[in-house]
N, C-alpha and C. Protein backbone atom coordinates (compact mmCIF):
# COMPACT_ATOMS: atom_id res chain seq x y z
N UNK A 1 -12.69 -12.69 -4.97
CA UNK A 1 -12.61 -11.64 -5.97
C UNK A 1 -13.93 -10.89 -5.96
N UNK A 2 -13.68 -9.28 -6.26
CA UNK A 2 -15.39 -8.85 -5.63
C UNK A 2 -15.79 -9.13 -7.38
N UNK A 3 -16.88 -8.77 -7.23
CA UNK A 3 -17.84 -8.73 -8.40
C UNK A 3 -17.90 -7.43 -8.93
N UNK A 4 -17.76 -7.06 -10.08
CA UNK A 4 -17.72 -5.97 -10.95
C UNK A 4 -18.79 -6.05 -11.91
N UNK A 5 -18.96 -4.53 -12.52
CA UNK A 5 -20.07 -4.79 -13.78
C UNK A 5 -19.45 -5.12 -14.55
N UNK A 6 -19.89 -5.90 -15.84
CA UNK A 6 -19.16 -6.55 -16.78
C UNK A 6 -19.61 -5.79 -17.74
N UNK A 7 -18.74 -5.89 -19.09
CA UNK A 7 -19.28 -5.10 -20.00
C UNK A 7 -20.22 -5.91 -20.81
N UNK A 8 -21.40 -5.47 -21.80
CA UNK A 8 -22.32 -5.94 -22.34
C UNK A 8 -22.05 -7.53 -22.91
N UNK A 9 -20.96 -7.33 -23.73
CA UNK A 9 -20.75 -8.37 -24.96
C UNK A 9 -19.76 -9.57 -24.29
N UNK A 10 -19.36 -9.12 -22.58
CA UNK A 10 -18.42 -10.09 -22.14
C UNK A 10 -18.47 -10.32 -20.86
N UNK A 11 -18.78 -11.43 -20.33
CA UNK A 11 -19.25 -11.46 -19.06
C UNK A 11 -17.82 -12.09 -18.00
N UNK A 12 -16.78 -12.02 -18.50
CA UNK A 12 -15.82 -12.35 -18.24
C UNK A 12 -15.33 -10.68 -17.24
N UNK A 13 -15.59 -10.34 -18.12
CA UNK A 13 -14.69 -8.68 -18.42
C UNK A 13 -15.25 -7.80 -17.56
N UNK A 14 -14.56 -7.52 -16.16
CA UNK A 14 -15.32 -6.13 -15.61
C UNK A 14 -15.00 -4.52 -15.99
N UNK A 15 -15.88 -3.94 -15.92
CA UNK A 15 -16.01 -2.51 -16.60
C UNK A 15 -15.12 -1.61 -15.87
N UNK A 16 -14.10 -1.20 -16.38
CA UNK A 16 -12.86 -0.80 -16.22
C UNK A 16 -13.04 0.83 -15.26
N UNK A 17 -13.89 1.29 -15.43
CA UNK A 17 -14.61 2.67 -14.56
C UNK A 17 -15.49 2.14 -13.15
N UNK A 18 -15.88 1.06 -13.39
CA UNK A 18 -16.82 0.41 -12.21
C UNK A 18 -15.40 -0.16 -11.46
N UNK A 19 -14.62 -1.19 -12.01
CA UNK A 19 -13.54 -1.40 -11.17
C UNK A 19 -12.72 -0.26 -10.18
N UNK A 20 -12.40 1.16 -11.41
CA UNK A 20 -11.35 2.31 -10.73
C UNK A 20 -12.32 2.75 -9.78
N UNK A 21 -13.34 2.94 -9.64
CA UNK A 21 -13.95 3.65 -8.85
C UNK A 21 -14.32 2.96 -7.54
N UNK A 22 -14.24 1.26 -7.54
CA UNK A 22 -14.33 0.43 -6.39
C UNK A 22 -13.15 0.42 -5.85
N UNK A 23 -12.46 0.34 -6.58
CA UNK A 23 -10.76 -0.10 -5.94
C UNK A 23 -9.98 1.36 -5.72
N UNK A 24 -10.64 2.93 -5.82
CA UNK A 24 -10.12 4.18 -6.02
C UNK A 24 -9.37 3.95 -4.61
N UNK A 25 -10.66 3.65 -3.33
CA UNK A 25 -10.10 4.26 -1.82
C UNK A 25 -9.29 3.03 -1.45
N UNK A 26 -9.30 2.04 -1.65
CA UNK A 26 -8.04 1.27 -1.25
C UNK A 26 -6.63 1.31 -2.10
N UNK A 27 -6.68 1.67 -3.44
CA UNK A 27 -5.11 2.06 -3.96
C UNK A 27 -4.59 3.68 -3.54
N UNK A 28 -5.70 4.74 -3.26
CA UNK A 28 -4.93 5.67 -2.47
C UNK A 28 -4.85 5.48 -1.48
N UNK A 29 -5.07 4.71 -0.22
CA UNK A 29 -4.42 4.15 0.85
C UNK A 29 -3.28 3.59 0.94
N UNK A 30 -3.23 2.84 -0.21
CA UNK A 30 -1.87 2.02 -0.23
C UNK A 30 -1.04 2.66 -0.79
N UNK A 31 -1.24 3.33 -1.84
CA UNK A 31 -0.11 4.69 -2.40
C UNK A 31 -0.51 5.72 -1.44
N UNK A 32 -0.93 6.14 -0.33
CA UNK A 32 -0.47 6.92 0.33
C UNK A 32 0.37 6.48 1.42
N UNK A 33 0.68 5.51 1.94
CA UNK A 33 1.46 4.69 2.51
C UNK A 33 2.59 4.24 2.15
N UNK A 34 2.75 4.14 0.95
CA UNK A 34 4.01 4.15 -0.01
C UNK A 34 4.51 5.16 0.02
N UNK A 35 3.94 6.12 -0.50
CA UNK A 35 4.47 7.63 -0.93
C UNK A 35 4.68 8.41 0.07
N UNK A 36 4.08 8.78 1.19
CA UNK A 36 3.82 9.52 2.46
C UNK A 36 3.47 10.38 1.96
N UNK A 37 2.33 11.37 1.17
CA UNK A 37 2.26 12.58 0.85
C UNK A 37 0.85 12.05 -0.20
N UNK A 38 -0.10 12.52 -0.04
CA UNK A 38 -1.45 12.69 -0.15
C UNK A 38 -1.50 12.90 -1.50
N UNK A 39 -0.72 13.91 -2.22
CA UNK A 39 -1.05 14.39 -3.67
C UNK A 39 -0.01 13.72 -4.31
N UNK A 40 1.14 12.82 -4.10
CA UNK A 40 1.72 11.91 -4.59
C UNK A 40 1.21 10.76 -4.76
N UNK A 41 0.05 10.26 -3.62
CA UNK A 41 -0.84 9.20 -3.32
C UNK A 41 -1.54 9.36 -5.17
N UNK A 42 -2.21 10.35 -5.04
CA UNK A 42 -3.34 10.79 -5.89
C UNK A 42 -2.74 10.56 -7.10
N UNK A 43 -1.86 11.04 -7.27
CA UNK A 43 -0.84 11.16 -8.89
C UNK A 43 -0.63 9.60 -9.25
N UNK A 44 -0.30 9.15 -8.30
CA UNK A 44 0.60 7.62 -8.36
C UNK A 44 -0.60 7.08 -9.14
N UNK A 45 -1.76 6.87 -8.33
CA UNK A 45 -3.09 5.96 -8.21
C UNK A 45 -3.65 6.38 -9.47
N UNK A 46 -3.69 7.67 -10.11
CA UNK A 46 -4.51 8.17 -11.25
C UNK A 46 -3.51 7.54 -12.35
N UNK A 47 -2.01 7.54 -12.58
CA UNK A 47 -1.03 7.37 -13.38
C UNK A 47 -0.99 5.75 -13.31
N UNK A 48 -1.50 5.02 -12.57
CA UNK A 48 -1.36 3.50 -12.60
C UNK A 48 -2.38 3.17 -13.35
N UNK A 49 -3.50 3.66 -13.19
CA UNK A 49 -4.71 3.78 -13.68
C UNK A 49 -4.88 3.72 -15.16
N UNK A 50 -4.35 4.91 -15.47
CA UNK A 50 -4.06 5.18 -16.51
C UNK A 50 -3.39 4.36 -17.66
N UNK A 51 -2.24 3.65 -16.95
CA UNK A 51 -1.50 2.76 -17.40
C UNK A 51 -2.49 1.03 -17.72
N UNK A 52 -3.16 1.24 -16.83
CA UNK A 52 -4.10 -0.20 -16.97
C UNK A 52 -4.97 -0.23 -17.83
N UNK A 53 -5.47 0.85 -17.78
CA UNK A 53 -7.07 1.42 -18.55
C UNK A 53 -6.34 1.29 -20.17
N UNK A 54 -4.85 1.05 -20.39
CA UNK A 54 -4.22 1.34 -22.11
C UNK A 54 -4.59 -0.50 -21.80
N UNK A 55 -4.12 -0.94 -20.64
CA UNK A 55 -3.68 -2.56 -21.45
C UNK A 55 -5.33 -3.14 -20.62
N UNK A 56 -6.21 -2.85 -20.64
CA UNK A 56 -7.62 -3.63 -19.62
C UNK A 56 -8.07 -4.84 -20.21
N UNK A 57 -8.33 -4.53 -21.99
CA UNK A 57 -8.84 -6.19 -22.02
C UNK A 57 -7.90 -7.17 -22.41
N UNK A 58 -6.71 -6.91 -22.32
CA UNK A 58 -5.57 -8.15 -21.94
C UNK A 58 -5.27 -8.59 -20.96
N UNK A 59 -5.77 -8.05 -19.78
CA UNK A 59 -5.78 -8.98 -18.10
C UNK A 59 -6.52 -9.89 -17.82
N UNK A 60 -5.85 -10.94 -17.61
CA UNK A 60 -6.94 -12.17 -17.13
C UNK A 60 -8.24 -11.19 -15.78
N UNK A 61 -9.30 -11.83 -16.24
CA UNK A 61 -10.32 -11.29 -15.32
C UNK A 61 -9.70 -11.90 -13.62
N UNK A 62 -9.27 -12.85 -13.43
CA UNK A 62 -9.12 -13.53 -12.25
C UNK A 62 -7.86 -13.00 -11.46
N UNK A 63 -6.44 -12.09 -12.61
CA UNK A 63 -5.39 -11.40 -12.17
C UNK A 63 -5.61 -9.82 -11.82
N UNK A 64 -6.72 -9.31 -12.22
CA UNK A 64 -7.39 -7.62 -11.76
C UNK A 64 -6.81 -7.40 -10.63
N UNK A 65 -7.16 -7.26 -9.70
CA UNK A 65 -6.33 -6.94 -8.69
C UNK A 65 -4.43 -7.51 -8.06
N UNK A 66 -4.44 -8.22 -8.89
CA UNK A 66 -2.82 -8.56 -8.41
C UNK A 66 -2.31 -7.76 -9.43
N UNK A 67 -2.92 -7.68 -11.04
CA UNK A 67 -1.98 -6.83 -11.69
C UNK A 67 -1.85 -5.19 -11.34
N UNK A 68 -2.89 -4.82 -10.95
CA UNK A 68 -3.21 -3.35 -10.30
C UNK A 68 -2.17 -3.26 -9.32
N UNK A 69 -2.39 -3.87 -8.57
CA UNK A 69 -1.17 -3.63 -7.37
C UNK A 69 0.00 -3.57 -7.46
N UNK A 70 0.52 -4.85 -9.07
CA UNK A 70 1.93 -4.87 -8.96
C UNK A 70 2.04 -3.34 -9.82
N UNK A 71 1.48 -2.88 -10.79
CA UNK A 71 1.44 -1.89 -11.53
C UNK A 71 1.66 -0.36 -10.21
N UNK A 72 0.67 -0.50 -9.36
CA UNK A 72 0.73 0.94 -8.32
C UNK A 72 2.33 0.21 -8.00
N UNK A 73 2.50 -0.41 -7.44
CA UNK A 73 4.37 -0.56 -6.84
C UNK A 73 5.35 -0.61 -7.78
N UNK A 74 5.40 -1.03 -9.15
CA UNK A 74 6.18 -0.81 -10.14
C UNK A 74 6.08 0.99 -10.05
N UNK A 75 5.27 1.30 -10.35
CA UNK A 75 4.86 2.84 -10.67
C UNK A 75 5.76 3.61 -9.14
N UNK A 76 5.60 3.61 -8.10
CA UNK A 76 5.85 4.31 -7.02
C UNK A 76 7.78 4.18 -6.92
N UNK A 77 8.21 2.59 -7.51
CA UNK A 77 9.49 2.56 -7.30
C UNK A 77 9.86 3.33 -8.47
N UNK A 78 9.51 3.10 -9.94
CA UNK A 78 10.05 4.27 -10.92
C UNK A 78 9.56 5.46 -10.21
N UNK A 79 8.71 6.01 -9.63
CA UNK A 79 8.43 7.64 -9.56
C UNK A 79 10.25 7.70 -8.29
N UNK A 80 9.78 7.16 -7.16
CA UNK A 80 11.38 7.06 -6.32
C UNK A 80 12.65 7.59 -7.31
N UNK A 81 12.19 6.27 -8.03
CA UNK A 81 14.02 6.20 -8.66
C UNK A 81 14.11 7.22 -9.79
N UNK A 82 13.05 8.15 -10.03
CA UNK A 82 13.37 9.29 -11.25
C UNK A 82 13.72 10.30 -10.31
N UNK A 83 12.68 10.64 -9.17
CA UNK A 83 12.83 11.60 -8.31
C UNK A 83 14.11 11.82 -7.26
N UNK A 84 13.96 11.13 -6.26
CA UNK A 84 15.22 11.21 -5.67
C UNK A 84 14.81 12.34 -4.61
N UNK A 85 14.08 13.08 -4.05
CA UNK A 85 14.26 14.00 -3.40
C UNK A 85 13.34 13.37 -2.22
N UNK A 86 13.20 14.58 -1.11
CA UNK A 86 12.78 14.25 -0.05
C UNK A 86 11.39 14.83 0.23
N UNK A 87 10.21 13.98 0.68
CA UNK A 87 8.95 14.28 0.66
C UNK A 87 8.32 14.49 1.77
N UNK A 88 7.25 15.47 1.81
CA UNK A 88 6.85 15.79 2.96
C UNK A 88 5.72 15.54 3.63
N UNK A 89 5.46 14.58 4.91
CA UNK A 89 4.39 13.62 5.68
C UNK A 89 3.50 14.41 5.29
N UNK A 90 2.37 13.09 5.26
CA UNK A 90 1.23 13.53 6.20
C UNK A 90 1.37 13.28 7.84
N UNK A 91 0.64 14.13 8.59
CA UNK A 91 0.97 13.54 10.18
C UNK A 91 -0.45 12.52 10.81
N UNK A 92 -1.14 12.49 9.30
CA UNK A 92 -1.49 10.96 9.92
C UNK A 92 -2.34 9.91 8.52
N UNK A 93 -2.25 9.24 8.77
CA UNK A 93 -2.88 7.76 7.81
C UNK A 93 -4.19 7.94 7.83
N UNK A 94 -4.87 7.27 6.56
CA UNK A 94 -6.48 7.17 6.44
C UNK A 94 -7.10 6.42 7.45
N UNK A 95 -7.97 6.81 7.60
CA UNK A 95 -8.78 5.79 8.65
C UNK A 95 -9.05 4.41 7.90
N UNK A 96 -9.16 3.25 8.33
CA UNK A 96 -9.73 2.26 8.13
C UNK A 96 -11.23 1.87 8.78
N UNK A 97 -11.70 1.40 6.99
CA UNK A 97 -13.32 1.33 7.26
C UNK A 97 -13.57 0.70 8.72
N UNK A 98 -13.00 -0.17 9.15
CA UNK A 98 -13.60 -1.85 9.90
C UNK A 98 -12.92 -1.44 11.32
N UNK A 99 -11.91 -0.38 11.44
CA UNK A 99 -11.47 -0.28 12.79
C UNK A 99 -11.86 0.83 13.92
N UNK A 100 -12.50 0.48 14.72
CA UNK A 100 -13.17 1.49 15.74
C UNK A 100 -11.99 1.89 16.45
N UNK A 101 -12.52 3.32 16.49
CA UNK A 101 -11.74 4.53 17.05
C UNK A 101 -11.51 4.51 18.81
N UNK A 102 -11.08 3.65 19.64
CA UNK A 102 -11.47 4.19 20.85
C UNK A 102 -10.86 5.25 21.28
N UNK A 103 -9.52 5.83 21.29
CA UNK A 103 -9.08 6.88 21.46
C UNK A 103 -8.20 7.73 20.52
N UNK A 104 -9.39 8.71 20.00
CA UNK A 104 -8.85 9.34 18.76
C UNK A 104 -7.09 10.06 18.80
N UNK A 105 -6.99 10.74 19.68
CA UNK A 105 -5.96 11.10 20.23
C UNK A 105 -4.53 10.36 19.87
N UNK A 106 -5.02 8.73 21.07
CA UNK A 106 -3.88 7.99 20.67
C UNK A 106 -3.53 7.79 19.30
N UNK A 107 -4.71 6.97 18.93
CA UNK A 107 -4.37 6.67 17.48
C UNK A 107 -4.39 7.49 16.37
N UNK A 108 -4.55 9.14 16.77
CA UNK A 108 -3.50 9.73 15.54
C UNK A 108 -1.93 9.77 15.31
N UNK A 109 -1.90 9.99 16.85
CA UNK A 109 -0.06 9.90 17.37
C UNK A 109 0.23 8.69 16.60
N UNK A 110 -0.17 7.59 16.73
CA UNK A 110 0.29 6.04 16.41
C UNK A 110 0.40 6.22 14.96
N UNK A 111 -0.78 6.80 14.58
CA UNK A 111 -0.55 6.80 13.03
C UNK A 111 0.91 7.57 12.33
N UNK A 112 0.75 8.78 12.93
CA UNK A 112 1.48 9.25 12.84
C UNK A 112 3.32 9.25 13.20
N UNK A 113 2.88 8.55 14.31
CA UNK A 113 4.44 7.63 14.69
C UNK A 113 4.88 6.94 13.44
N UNK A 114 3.91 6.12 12.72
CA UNK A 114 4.42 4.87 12.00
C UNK A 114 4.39 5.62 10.43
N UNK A 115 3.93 6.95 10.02
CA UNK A 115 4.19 7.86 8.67
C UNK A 115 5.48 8.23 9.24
N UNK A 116 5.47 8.72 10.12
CA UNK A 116 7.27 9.50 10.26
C UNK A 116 8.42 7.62 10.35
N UNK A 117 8.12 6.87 10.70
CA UNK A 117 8.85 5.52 10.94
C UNK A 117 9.35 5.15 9.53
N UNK A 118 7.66 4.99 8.59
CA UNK A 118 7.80 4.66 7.10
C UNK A 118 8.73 5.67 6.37
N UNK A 119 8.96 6.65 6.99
CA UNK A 119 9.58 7.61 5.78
C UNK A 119 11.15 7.26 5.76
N UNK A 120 11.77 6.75 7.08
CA UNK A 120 13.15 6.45 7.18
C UNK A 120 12.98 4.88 6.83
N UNK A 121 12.54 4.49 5.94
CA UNK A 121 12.86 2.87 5.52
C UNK A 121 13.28 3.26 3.62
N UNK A 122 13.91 1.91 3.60
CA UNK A 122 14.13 2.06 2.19
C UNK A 122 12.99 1.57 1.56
N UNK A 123 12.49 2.01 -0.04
CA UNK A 123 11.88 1.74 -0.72
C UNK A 123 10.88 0.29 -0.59
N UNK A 124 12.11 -0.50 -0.51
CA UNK A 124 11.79 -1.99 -0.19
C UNK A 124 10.83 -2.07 0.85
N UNK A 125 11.99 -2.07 1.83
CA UNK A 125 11.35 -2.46 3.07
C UNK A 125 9.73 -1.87 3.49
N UNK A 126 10.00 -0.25 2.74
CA UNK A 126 8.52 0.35 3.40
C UNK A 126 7.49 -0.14 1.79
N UNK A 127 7.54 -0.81 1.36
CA UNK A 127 6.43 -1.85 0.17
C UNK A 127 5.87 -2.98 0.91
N UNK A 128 7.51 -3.82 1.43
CA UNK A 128 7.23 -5.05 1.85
C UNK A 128 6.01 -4.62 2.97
N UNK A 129 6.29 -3.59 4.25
CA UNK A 129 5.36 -3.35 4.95
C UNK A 129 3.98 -2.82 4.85
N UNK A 130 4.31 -2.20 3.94
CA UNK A 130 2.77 -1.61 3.57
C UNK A 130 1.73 -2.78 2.78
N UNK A 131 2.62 -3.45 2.15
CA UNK A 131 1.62 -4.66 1.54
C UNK A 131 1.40 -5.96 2.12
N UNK A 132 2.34 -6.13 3.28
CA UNK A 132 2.49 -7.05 4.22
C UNK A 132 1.09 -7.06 5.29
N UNK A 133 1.16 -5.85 5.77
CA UNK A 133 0.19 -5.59 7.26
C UNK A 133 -0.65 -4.66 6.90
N UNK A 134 -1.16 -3.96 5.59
CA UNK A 134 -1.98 -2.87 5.59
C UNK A 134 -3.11 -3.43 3.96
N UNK A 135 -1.84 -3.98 3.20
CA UNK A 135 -2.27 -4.79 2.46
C UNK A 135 -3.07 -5.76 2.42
N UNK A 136 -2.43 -6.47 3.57
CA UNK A 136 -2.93 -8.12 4.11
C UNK A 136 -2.03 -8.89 3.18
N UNK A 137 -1.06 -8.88 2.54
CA UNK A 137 -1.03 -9.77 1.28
C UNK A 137 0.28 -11.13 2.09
N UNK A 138 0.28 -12.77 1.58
CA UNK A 138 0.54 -13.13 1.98
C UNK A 138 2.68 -12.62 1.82
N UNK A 139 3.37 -13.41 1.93
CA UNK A 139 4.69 -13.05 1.88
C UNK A 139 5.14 -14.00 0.27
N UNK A 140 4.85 -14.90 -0.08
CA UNK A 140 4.46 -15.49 -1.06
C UNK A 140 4.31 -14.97 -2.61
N UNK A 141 3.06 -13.55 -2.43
CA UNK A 141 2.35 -13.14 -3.67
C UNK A 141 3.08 -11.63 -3.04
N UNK A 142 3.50 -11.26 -2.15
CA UNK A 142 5.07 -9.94 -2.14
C UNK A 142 5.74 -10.49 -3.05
N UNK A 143 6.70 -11.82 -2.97
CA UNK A 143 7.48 -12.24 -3.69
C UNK A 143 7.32 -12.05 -4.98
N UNK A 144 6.02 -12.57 -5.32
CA UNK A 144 5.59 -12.41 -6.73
C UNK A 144 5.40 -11.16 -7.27
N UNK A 145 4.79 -10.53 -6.51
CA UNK A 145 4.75 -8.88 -7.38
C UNK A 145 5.80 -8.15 -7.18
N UNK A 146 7.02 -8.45 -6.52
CA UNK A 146 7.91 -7.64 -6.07
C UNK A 146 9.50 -8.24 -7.36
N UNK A 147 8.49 -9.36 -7.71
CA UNK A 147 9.83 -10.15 -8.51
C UNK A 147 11.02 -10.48 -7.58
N UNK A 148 11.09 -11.12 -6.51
CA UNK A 148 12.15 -11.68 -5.46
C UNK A 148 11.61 -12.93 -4.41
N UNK A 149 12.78 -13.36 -4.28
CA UNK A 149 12.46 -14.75 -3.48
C UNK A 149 11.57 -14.40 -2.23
N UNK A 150 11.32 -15.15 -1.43
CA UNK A 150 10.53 -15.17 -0.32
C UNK A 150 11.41 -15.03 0.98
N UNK A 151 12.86 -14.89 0.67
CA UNK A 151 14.01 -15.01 1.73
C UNK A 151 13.64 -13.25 1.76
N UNK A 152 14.25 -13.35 0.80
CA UNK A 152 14.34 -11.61 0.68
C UNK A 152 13.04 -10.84 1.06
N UNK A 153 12.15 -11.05 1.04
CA UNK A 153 10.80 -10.12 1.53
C UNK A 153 10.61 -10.22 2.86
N UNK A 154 11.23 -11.73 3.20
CA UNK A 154 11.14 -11.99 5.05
C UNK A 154 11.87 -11.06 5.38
N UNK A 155 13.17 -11.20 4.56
CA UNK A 155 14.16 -10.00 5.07
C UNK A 155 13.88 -8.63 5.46
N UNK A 156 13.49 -8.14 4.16
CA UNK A 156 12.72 -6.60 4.36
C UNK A 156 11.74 -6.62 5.44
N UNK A 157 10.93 -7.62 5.45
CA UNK A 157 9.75 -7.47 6.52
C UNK A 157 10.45 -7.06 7.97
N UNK A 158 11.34 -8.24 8.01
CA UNK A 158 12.31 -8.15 9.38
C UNK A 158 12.88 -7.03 9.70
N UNK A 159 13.96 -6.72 8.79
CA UNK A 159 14.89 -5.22 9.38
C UNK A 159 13.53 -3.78 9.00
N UNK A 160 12.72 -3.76 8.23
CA UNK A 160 12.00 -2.86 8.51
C UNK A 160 11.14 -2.88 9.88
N UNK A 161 10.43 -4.04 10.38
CA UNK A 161 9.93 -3.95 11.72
C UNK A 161 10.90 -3.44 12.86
N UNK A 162 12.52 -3.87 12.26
CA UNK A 162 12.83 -3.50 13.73
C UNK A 162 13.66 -2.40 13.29
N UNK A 163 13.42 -1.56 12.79
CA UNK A 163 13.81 -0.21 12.03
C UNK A 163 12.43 0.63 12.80
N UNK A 164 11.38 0.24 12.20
CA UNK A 164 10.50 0.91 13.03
C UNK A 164 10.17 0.91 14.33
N UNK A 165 10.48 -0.48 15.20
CA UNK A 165 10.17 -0.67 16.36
C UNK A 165 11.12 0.42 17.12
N UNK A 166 12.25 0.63 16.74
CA UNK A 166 13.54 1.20 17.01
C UNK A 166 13.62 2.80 17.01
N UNK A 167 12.53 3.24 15.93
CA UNK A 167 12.03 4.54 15.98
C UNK A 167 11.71 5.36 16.89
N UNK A 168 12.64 6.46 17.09
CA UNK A 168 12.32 7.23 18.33
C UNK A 168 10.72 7.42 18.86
N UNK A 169 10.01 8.05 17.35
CA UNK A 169 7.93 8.17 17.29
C UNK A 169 7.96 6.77 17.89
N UNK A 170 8.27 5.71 18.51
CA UNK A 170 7.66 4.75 18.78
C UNK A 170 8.05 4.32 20.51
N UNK A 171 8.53 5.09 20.68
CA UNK A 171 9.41 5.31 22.19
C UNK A 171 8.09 5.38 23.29
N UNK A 172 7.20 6.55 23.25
CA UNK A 172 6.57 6.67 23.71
C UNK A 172 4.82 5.39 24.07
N UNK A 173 4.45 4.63 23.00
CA UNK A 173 4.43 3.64 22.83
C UNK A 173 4.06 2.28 23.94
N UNK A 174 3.29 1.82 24.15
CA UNK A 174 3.14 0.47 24.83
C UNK A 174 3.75 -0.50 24.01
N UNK A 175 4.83 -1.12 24.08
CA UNK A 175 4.91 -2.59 23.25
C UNK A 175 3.83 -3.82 23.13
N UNK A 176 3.19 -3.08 24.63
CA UNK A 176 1.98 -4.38 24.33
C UNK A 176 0.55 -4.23 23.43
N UNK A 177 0.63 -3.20 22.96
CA UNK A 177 -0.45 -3.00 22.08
C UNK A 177 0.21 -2.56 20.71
N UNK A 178 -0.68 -3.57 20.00
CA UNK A 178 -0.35 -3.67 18.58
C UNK A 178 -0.48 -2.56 17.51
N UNK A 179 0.57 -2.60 16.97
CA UNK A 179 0.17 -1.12 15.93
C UNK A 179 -0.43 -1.63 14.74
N UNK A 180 -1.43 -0.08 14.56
CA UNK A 180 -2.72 -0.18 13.76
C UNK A 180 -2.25 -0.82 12.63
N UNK A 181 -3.14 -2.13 12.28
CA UNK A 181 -3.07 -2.89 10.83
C UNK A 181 -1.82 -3.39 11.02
N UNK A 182 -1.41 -3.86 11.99
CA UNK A 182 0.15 -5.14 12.02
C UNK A 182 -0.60 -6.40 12.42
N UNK A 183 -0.03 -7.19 12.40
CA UNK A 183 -0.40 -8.50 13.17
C UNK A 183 1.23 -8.85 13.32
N UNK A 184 0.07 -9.75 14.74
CA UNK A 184 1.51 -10.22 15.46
C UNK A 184 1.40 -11.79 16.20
């Protein structure tokens, strides 16, 4: 768990502006990966925010980040299920801090292969993946924030990989090299 400033009178309690502002560039990554669309990213992440910042000193200090997360994916499936319409890519994903670039080229295409891939999955499936392999999160604590068994998230994991593998953007493609932030 990282370390946050705490507020004066509680050393339990991290400071709810020091948290949003550490955790800002990894929940618009992950709500932009959810959402496919940059200013939906932004909306989602500010509106979850928002929502936390009403309930902050009722979170266990040790649940901060699991409740944040389940809150951005609660939030993205109600925005889905009010909206209903069809949204328009980005044609490529944020960079990740820790991963060196060797060929910029390829790996915009790749990125971009796997935003146009994510956009034809259902709701589910493109959560389970985004919090699965971009997330890191185990299949376990999906279950848990997703409220469903561990059958069912294997599931989604499954027919979404081979939903995407299956993706025309992915045709072009080496099978033997791994796409960005999967493990295999």
């Amino acid at each position: 768990m990282p370390q946050y400033e705490t507020f004066a009178g509680s050393p339990e309690t991290p400071d709810f502006a020091t948290y949003a502002g550490a955790a800002w560039s990894r929940l618009l990554r992950t709500a932009l990966l959810l959402t496919g669309d940059f200013h939906e990213a932004e909306d989602l992440v500010q509106a979850t925010l928002a929502k936390v910042y009403a309930r902050w000193e009722r979170i266990p200090f040790d649940e901060v980040d699991f409740y944040v997360r389940r809150s951005l994916v609660n939030n993205n499936l109600s925005r889905i299920r009010r909206r209903r319409v069809t949204h328009l890519l980005m044609p490529f994903l944020p960079e990740r801090m820790h991963q060196p670039d060797n060929d910029h080229a390829e790996s915009v295409e790749r990125r971009a292969a796997i935003t146009e891939g994510l956009a034809t999955l259902s709701a589910r499936q493109r959560t389970v993946l985004v919090l699965r392999y971009w997330e890191d999160l185990a299949e376990t604590d999906i279950a848990e924030l997703l409220h469903c068994s561990l059958g069912t998230v294997k599931t989604h994991a499954r027919r979404g990989l081979a939903a995407l593998r299956s993706h025309p953007a992915f045709a072009a493609f080496d099978r033997s090299h791994p796409v960005s932030g999967a493990r295999r």
